[in-house]
Protein backbone atom coordinates (compact mmCIF):
# COMPACT_ATOMS: atom_id res chain seq x y z
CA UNK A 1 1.91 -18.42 -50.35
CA UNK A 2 1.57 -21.43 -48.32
CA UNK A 3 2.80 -21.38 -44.70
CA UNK A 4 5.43 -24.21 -43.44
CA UNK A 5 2.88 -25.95 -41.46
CA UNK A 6 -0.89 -26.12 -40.31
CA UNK A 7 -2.64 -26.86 -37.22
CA UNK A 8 -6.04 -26.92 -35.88
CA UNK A 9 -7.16 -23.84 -33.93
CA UNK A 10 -10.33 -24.09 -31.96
CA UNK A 11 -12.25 -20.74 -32.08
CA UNK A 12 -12.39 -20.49 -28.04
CA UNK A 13 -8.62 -20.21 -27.93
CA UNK A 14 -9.03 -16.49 -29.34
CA UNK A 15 -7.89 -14.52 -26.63
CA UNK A 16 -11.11 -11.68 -26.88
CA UNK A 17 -10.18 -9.08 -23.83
CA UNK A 18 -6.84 -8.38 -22.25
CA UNK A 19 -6.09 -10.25 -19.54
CA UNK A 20 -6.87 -7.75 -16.93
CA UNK A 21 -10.31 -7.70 -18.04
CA UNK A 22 -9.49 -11.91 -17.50
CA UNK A 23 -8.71 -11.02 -13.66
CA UNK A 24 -5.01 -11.71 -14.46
CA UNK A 25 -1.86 -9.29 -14.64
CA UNK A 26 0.08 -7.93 -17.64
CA UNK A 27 2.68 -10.48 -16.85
CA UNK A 28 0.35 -13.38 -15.52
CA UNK A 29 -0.28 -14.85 -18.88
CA UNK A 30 1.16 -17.88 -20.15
CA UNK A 31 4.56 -18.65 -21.30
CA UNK A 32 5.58 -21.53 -23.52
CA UNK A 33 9.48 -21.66 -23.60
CA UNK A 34 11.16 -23.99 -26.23
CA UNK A 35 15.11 -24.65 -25.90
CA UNK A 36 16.48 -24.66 -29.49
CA UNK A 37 19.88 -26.50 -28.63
CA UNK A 38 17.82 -29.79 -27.09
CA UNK A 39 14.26 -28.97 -28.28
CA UNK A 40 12.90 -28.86 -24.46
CA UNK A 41 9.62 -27.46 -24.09
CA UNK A 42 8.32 -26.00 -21.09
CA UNK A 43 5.33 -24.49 -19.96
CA UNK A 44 5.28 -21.81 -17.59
CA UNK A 45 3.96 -18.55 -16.15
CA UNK A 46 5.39 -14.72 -18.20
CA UNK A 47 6.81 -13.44 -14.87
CA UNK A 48 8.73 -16.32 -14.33
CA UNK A 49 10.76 -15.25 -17.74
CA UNK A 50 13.93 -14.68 -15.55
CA UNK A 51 14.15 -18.57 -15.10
CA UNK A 52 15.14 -18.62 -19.37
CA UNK A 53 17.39 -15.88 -19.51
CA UNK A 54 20.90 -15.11 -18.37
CA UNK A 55 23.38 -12.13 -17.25
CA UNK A 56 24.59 -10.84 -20.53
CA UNK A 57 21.41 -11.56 -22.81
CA UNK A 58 20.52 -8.50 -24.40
CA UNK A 59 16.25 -7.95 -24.67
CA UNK A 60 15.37 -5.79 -27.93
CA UNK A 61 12.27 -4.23 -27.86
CA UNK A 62 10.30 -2.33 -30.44
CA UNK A 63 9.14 0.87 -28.51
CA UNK A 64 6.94 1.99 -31.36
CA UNK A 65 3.63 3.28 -29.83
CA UNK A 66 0.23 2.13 -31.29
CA UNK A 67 -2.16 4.67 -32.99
CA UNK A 68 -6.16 5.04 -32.65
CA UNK A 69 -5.94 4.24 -36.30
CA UNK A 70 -8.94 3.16 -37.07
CA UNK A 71 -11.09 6.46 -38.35
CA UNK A 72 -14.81 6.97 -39.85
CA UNK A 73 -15.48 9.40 -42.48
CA UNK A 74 -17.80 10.28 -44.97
CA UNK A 75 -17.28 11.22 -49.03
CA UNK A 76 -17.83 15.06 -49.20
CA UNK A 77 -20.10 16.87 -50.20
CA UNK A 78 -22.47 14.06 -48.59
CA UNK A 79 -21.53 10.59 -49.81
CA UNK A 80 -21.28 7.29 -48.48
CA UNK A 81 -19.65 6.95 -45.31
CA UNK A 82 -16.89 4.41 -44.54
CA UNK A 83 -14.42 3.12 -41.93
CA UNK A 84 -10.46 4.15 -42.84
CA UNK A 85 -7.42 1.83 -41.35
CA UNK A 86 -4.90 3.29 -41.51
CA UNK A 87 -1.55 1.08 -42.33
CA UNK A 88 1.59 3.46 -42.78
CA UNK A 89 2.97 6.39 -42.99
CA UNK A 90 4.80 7.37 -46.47
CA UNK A 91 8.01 8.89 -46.28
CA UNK A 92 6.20 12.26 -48.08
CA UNK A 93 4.05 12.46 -45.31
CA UNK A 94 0.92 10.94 -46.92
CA UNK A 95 -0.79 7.32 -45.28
CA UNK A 96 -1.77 4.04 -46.80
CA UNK A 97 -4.70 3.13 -45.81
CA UNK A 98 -7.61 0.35 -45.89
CA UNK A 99 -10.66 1.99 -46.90
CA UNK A 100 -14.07 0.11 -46.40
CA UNK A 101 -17.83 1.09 -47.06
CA UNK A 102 -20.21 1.03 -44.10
CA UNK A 103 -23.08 -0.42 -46.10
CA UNK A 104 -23.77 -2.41 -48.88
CA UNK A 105 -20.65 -4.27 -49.92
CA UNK A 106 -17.35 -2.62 -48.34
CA UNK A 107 -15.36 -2.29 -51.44
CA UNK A 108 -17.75 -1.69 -54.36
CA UNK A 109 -19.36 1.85 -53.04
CA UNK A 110 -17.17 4.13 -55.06
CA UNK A 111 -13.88 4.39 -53.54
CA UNK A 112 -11.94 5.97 -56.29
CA UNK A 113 -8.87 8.60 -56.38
CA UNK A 114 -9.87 12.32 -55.93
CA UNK A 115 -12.43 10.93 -53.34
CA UNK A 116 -12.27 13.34 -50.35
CA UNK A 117 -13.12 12.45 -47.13
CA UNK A 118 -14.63 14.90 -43.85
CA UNK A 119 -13.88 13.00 -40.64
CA UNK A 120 -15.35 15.93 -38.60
CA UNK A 121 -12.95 18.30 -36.35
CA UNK A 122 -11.89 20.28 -39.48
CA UNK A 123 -9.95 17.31 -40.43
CA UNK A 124 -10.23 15.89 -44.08
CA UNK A 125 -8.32 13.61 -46.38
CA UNK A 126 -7.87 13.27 -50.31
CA UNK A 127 -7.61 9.61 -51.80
CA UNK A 128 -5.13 9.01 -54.30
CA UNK A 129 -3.99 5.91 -55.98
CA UNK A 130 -3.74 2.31 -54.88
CA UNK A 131 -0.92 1.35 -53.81
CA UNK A 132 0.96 -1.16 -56.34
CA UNK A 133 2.15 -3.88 -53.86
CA UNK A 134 -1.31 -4.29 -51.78
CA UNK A 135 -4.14 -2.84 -54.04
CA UNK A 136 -6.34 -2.92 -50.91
CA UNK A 137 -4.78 -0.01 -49.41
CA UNK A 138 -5.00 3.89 -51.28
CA UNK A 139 -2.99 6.29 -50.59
CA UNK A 140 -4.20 8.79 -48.35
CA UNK A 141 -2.90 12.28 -47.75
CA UNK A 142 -4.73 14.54 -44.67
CA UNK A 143 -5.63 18.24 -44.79
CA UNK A 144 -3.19 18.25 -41.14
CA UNK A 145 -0.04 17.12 -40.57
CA UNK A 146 2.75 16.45 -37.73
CA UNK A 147 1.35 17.25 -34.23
CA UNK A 148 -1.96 18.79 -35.33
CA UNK A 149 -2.46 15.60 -37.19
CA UNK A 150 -1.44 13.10 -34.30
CA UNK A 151 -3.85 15.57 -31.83
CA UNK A 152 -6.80 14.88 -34.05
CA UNK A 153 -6.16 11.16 -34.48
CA UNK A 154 -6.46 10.80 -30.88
CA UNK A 155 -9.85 12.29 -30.31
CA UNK A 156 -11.22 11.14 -33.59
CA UNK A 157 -9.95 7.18 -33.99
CA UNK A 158 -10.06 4.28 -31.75
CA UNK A 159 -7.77 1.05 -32.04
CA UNK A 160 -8.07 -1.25 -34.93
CA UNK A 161 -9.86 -4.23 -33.88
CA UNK A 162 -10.92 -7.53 -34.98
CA UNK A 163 -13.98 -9.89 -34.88
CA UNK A 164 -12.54 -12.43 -31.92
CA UNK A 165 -12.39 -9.35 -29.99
CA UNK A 166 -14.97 -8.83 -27.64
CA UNK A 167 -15.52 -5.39 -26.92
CA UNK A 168 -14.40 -2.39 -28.24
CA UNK A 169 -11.66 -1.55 -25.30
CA UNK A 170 -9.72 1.59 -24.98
CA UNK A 171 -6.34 2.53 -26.19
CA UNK A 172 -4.39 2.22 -23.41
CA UNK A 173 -4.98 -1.69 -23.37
CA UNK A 174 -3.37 -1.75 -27.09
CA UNK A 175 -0.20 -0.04 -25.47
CA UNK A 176 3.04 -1.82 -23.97
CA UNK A 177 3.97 0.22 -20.75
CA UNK A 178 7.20 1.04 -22.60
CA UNK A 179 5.86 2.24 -25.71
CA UNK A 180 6.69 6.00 -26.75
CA UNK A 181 6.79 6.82 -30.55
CA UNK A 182 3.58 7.09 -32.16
CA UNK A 183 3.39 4.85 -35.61
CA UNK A 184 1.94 1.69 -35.07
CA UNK A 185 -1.18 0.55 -36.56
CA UNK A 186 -1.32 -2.85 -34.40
CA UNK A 187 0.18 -3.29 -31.19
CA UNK A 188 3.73 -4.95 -31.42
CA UNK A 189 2.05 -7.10 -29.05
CA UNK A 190 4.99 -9.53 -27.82
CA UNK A 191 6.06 -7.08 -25.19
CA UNK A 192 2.75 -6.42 -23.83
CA UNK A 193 3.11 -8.62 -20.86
CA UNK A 194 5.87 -6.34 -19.45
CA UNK A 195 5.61 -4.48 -16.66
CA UNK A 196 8.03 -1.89 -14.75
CA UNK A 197 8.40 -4.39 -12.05
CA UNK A 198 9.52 -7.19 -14.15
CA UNK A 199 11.82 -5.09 -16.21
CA UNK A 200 13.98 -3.90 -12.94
CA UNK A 201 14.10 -7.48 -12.20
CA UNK A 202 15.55 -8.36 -14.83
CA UNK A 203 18.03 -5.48 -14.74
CA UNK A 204 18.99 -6.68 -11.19
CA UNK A 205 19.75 -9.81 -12.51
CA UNK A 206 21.87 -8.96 -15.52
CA UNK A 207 20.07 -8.73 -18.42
CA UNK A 208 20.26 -5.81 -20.61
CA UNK A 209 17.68 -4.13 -22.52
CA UNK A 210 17.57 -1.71 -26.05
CA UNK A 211 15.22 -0.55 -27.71
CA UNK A 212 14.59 0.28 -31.27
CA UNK A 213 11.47 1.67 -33.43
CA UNK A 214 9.58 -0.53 -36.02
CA UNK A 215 5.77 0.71 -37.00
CA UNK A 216 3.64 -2.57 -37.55
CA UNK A 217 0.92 -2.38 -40.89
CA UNK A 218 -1.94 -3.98 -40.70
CA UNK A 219 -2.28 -7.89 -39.88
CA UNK A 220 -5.79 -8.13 -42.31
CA UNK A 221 -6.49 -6.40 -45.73
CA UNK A 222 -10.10 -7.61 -44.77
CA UNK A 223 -9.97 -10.07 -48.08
CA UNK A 224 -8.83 -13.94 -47.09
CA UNK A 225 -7.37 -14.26 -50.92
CA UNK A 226 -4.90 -11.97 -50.46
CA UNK A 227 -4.32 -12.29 -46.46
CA UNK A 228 -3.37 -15.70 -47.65
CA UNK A 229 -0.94 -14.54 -49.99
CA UNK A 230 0.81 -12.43 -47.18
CA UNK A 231 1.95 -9.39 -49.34
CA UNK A 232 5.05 -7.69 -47.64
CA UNK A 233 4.05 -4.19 -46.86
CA UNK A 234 6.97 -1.95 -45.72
CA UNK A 235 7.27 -0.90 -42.63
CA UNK A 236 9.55 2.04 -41.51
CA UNK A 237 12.21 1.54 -38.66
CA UNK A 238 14.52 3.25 -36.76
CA UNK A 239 17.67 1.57 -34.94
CA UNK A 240 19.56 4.81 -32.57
CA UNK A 241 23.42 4.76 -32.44
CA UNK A 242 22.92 3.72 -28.79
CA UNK A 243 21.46 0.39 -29.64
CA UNK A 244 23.01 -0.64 -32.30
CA UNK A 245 26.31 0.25 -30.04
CA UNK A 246 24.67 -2.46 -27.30
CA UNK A 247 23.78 -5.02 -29.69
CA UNK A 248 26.91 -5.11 -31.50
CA UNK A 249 28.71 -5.44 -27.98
CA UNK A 250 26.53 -8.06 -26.85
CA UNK A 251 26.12 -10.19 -30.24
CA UNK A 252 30.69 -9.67 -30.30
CA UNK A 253 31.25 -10.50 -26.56
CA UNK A 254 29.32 -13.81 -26.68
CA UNK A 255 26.17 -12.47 -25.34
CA UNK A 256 22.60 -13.96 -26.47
CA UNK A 257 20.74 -11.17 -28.65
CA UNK A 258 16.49 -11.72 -27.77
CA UNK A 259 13.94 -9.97 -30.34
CA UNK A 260 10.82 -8.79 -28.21
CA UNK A 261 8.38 -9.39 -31.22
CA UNK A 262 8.94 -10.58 -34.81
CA UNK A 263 9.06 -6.44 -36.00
CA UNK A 264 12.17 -6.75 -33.65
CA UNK A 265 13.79 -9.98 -36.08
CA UNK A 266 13.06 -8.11 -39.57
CA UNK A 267 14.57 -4.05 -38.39
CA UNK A 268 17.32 -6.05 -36.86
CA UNK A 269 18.08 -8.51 -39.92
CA UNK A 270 17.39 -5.72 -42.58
CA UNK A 271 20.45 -3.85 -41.29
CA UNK A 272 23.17 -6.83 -40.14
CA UNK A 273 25.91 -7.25 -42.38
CA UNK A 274 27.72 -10.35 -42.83
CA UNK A 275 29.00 -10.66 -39.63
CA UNK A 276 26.33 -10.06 -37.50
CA UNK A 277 27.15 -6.49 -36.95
CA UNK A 278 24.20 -3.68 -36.64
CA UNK A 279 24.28 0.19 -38.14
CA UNK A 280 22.20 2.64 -36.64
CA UNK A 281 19.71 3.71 -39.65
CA UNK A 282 16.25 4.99 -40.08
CA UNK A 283 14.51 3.14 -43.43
CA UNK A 284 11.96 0.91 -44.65
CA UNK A 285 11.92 -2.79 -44.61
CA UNK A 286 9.67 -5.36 -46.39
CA UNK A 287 11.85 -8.27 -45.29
CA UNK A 288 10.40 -12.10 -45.43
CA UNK A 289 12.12 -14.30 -43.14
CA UNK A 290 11.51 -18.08 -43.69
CA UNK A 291 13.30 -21.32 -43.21
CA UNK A 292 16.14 -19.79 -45.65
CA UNK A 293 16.86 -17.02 -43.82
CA UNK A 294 20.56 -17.42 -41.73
CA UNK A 295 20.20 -15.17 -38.66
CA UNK A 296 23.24 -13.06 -38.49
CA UNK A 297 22.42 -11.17 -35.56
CA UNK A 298 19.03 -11.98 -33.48
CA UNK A 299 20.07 -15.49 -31.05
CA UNK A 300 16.27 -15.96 -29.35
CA UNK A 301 12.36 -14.35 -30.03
CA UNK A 302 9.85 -13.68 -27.53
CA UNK A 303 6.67 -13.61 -29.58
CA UNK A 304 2.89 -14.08 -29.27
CA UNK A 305 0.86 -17.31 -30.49
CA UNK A 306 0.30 -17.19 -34.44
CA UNK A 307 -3.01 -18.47 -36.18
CA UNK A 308 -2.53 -21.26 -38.71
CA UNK A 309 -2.71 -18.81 -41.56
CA UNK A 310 0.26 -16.17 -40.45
CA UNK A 311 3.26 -15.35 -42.61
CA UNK A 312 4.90 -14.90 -38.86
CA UNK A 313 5.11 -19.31 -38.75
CA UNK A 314 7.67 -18.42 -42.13
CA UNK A 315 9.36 -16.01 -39.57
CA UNK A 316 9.79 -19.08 -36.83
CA UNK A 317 11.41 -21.80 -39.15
CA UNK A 318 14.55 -19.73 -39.17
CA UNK A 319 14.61 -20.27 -35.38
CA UNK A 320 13.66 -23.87 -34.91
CA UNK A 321 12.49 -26.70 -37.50
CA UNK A 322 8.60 -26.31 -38.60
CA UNK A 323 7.94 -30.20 -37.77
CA UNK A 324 9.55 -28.47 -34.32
CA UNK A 325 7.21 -25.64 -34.07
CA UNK A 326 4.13 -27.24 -35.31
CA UNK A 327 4.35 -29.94 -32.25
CA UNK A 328 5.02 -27.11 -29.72
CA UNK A 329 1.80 -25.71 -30.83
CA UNK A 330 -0.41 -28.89 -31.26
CA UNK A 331 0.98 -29.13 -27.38
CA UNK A 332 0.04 -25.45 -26.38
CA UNK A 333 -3.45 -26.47 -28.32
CA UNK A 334 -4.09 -29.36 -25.99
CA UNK A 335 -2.99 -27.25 -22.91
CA UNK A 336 -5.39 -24.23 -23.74
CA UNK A 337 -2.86 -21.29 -24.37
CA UNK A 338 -4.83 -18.25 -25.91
CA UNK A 339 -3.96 -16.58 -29.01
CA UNK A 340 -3.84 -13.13 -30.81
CA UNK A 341 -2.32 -9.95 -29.17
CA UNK A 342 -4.20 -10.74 -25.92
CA UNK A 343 -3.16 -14.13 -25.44
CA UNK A 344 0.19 -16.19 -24.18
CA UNK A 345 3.87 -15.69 -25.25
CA UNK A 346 6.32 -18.08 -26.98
CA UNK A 347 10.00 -17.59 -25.84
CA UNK A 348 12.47 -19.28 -28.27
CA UNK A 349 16.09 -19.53 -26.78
């Protein structure tokens, strides 16, 4: 599946340690802000957000909190070992996951259904099938469950991370300082440059928030074939009574609706009727906005700096054109903005 446009992406524009490790605050990284009524682009620092926003806009954020959920095991009785992603949480209380061998090469050491896996602490899981819609991930059910589970996770896994990423930095770093239900296997990273201070602000001057729950898969299947494809995996959301009573008052009194982070876009859009209206509802969405899609509900997006490759650039075109987007980013190119879930922010309004 080709995306609607390309662009060159230098290597050292891969943002590899947060930007407090960079000497910088949460909300002292880069904003690019792009008008979609005359197309104006402006560049600009995150805490001076306030300057694009307006008494009566409504922020959405996904409060979904991200998981160590990166795990190594080993086949019992004494097998190979491996590294286990996991990617989401089935509604029977089993996992898809990524599973990857530690030597040799990753996916050719066995992995198989009945496999079980010891990843030490008295915690162990059982391999099942693949799933059908990304046969990279198995199924995964573990020998604990619920809080015993989410306890073990915690001292056993670590954050998923990827090559551009320097070191190997703790949790907390992968969290946004709102964050509060466990699920995510990435960080919904858009709202990472948030801070307390910034949110009162914004309260003083008008501007609403709500907050919903969408758990994020994984960004890589480790295979460039079928990251390229960008299979939909289905990610489970939950929108509360409370804010789907605020966005419906906001989106039917005139009021600009803002998705914090593309996860924000697809809950929001999976559950809008006709009209623009939201229902509170817990589910699963694999929802693919592109170019097509007419936005019923969701008015701006505040979202991080996609690589050339991303299915998230399909997500963009139903804001603003692609020739649009693609010279907004050719300009935040030549002016050194950073990418990935440590970089800048893109505010669309």
């Amino acid at each position: 599946m080709a995306t609607p446009f390309t662009f060159t992406l230098p290597i050292e524009l891969l943002a590899q340690e947060p930007p407090e490790r960079r000497g910088l605050g949460r909300d002292r990284v880069r904003l690019m802000a792009i008008d979609r009524i005359n197309n104006k682009v402006e560049h600009t620092r995150f805490d001076r957000l306030s300057e694009f926003l307006r008494p009566g806009d409504l922020l959405v954020f996904n409060s979904s909190r991200t998981l160590p959920a990166c795990l190594n095991g080993c086949e019992m009785p004494r097998g190979d070992c491996m590294e286990v992603r996991l990617a989401q949480h089935l509604p029977d209380d089993s996992w898809l996951a990524l599973l990857f061998c530690q030597r040799g090469d990753p996916f050719s050491c066995g992995l198989r259904s009945g496999m079980k896996i010891d990843f030490e602490q008295g915690l162990t899981g059982t391999v099942y099938e693949r799933d059908v819609n990304i046969p990279r991930l198995w199924k995964l059910r573990f020998s604990k469950s619920g809080t015993e589970l989410m306890d073990l996770l915690y001292r056993l896994g670590r954050p998923v991370r990827y090559e551009y990423v320097s070191a190997p930095w703790e949790l907390d770093y992968y969290q946004t300082v709102y964050a509060k239900e466990p699920g995510s296997a990435e960080m919904p990273s858009a709202g990472r440059a948030f801070t307390w201070k910034l949110l009162l602000d914004l309260k003083r001057q008008g501007v609403n928030t709500a907050y919903i729950v969408l758990h994020t898969g994984l960004s890589s299947y480790m295979d460039d074939a079928l990251d390229a494809q960008h299979p939909a995996s289905e990610e489970e959301y939950l929108i509360s009574e409370s804010a789907a009573q605020k966005i419906n008052q906001t989106h039917f009194n005139g009021g600009r609706v803002i998705a914090v982070g593309t996860t924000v876009v697809r809950a929001l859009e999976s559950v809008a009727d006709e009209t623009g209206k939201v229902k509170a509802k817990h589910g699963y969405t694999r929802l693919h906005i592109t170019a097509n899609h007419r936005l019923k509900t969701v008015n701006g997006l505040l979202t991080g700096m996609h690589e050339p490759e991303a299915s998230h650039l399909d997500l963009l075109t139903a804001f603003l054109s692609a020739d649009k987007i693609r010279d907004s980013y050719e300009e935040a190119v030549q002016k050194q903005y950073l990418w990935h879930e440590f970089g800048d922010l893109n505010l669309i309004v």
